[in-house]
Protein backbone atom coordinates (compact mmCIF):
# COMPACT_ATOMS: atom_id res chain seq x y z
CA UNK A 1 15.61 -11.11 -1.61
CA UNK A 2 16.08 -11.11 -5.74
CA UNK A 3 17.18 -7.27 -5.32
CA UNK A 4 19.98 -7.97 -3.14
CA UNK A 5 21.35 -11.16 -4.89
CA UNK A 6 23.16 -9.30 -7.22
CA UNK A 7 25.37 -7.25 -4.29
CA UNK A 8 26.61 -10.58 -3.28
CA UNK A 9 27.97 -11.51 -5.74
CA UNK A 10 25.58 -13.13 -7.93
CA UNK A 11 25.10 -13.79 -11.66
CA UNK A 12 24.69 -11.53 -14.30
CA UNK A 13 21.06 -12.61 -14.72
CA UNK A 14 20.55 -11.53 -11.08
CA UNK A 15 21.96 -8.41 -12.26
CA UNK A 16 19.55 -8.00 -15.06
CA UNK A 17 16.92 -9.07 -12.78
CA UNK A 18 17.80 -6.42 -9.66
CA UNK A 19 17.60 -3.99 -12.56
CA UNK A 20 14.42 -4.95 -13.81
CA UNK A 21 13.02 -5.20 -10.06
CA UNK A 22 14.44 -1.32 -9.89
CA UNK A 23 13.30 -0.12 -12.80
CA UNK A 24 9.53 -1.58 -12.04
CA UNK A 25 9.98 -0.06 -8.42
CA UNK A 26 10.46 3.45 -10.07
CA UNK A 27 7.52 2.49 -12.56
CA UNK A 28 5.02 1.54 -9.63
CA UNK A 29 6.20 4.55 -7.03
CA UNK A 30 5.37 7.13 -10.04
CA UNK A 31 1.83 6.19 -10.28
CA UNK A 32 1.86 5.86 -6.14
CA UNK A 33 3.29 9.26 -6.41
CA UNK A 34 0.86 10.79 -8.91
CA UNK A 35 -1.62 9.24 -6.66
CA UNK A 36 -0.45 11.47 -3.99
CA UNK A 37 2.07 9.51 -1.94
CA UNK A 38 5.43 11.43 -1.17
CA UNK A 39 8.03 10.60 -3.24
CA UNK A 40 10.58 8.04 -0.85
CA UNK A 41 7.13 6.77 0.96
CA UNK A 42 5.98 5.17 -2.86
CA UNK A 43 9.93 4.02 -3.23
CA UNK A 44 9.45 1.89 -0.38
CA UNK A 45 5.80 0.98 -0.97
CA UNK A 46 6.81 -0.04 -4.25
CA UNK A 47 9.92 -2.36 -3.30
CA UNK A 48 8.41 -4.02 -0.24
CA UNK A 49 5.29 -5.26 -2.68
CA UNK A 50 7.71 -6.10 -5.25
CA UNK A 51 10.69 -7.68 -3.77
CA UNK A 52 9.95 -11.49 -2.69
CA UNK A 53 10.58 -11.35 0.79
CA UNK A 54 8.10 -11.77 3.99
CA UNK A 55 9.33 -8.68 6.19
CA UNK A 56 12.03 -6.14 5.79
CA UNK A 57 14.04 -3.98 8.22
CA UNK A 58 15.01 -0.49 7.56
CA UNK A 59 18.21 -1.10 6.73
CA UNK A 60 17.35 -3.78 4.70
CA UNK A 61 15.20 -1.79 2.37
CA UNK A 62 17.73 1.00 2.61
CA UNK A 63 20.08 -1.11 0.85
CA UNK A 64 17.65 -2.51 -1.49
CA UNK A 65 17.31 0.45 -3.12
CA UNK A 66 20.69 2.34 -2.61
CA UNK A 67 18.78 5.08 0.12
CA UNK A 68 19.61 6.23 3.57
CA UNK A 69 18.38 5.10 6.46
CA UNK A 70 17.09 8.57 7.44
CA UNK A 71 15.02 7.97 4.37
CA UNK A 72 13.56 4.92 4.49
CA UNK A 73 12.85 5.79 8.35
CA UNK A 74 10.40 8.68 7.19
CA UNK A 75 8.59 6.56 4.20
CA UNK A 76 7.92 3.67 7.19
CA UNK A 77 6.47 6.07 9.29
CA UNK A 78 3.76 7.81 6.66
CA UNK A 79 3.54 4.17 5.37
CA UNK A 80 2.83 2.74 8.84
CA UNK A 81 0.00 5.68 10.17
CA UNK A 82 -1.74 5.33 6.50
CA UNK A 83 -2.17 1.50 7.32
CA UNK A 84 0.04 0.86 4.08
CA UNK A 85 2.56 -0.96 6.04
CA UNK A 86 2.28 -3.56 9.08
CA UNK A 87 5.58 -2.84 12.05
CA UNK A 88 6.37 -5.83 13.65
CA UNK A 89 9.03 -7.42 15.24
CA UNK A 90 11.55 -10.19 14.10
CA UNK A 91 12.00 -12.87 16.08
CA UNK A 92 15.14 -13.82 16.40
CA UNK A 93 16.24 -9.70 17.03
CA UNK A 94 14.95 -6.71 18.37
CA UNK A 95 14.57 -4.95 15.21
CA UNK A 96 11.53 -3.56 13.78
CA UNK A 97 10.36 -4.87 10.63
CA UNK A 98 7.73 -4.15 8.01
CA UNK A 99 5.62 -5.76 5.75
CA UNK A 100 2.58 -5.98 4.02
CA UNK A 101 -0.82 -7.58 4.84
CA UNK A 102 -0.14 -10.60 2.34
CA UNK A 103 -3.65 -11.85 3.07
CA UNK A 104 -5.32 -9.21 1.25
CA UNK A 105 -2.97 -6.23 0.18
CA UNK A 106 -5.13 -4.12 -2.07
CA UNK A 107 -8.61 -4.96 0.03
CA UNK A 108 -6.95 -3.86 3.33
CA UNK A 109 -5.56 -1.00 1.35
CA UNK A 110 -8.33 0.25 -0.46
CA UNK A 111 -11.43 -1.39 0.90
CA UNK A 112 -10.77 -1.14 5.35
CA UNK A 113 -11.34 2.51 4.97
CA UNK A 114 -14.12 3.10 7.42
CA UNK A 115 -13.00 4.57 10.56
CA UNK A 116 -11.57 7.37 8.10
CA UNK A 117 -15.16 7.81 6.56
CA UNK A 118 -16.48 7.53 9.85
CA UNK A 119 -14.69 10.41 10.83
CA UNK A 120 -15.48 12.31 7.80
CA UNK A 121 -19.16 11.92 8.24
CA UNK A 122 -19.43 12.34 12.23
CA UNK A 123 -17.76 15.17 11.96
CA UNK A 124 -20.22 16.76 9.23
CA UNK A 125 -22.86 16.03 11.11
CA UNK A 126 -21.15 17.95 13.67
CA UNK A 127 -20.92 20.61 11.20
CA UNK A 128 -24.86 19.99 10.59
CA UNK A 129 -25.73 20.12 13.78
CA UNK A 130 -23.76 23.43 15.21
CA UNK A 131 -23.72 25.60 11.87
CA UNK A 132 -26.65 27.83 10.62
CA UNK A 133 -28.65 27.14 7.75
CA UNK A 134 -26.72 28.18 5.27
CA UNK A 135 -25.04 26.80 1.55
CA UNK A 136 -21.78 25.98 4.05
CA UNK A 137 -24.20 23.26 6.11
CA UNK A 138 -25.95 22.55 2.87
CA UNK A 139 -22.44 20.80 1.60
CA UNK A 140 -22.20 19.11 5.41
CA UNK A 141 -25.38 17.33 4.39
CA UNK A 142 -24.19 16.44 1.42
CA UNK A 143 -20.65 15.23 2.61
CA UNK A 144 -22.10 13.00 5.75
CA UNK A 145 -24.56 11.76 2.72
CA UNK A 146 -21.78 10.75 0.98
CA UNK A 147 -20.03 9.38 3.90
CA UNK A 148 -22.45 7.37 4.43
CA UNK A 149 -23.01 6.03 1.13
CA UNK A 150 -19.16 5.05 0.54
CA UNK A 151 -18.99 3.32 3.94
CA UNK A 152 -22.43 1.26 2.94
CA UNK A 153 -21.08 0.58 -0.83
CA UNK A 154 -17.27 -0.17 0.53
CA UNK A 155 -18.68 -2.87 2.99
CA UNK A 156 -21.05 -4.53 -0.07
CA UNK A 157 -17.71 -4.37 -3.05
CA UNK A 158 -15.78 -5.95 0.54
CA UNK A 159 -17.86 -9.07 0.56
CA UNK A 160 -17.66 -9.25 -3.31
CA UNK A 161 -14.09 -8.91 -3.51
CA UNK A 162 -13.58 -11.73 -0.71
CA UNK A 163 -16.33 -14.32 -2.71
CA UNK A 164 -14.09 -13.58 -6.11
CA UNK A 165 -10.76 -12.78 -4.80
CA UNK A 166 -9.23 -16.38 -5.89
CA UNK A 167 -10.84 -16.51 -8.99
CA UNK A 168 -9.43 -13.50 -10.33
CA UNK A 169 -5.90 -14.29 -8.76
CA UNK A 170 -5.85 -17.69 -10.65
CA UNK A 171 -7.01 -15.80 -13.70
CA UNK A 172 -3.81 -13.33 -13.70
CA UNK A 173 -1.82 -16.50 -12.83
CA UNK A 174 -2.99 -18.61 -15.77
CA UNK A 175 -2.57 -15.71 -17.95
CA UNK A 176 0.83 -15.31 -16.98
CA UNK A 177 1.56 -19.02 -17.36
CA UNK A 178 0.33 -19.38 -20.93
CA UNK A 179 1.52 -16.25 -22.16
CA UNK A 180 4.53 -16.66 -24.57
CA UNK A 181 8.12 -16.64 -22.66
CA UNK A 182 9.28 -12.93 -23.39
């Protein structure tokens, strides 16, 4: 991992580099946090997206970015029940490890939301269903509406993203390749 290369030892350009991969961290977990994510939860969001390596374990990212374990135990947790974060096991120990879903990290972030809206809108019609007439139930029409509206347009962008997902990655990676060296 290019974070921890510098604690063993290495160069001063790893140096530079773990404090360029820090600084970004703190850059990334402020919009995460501004977004609504707890403070430690967006740390560790951040530097598991970041960093270059497959699966991390709590102590791992603990020392990655100079936090307690107590910490980083917390952020994993939130991370792991918001679907942010995949718990697994390594195989060659018993220790947990986390990581992201490589395959598609923003589209199973942002786009896999249904059972969520699902919930939303079953339990407005609930609300439709038991309440009186009233303005209250008229906004419990309006929410399992809307419910049902994301869930239709989420599935549709889905299918779009996964037809143009590769040609807007190679895009960002061109760009990057023929931009001048900084």
């Amino acid at each position: 991992m290019l974070a921890r290369a510098a604690d063993d030892g290495g160069s001063m350009e790893q140096g530079t580099d773990r404090k360029a991969l820090l600084d970004y961290v703190e850059q990334f977990a402020g919009l995460l946090i501004a977004s609504g994510l707890q403070r430690m939860s967006a740390r560790v969001f951040s530097y598991i997206l970041v960093d270059d390596a497959d699966t991390y374990t709590a102590a791992e990212v603990a020392e990655g970015l100079g936090i307690s374990l107590a910490a980083v135990s917390g952020a994993v947790r939130e991370l792991t029940t918001a679907g942010l974060l995949i718990k697994g096991r390594r195989a060659s120990t018993r220790a947990d490890v986390y990581r992201l879903n490589d395959d598609d990290i923003w589209g199973s972030i942002m786009l896999d939301r249904s059972p969520i809206i699902d919930r939303y809108r079953d339990l407005a019609v609930f609300g439709i269903e038991t309440l009186p007439d009233g303005p209250g139930r008229d906004r419990l029409v309006q929410t399992a509406a809307f419910m049902e509206f994301v869930d239709h347009e989420m599935a549709l962008m889905r299918e779009r993203w996964n037809e143009r997902r590769d040609q807007l990655c190679a895009t960002y990676v061109e760009r990057r390749r023929s931009a001048p060296p900084r």
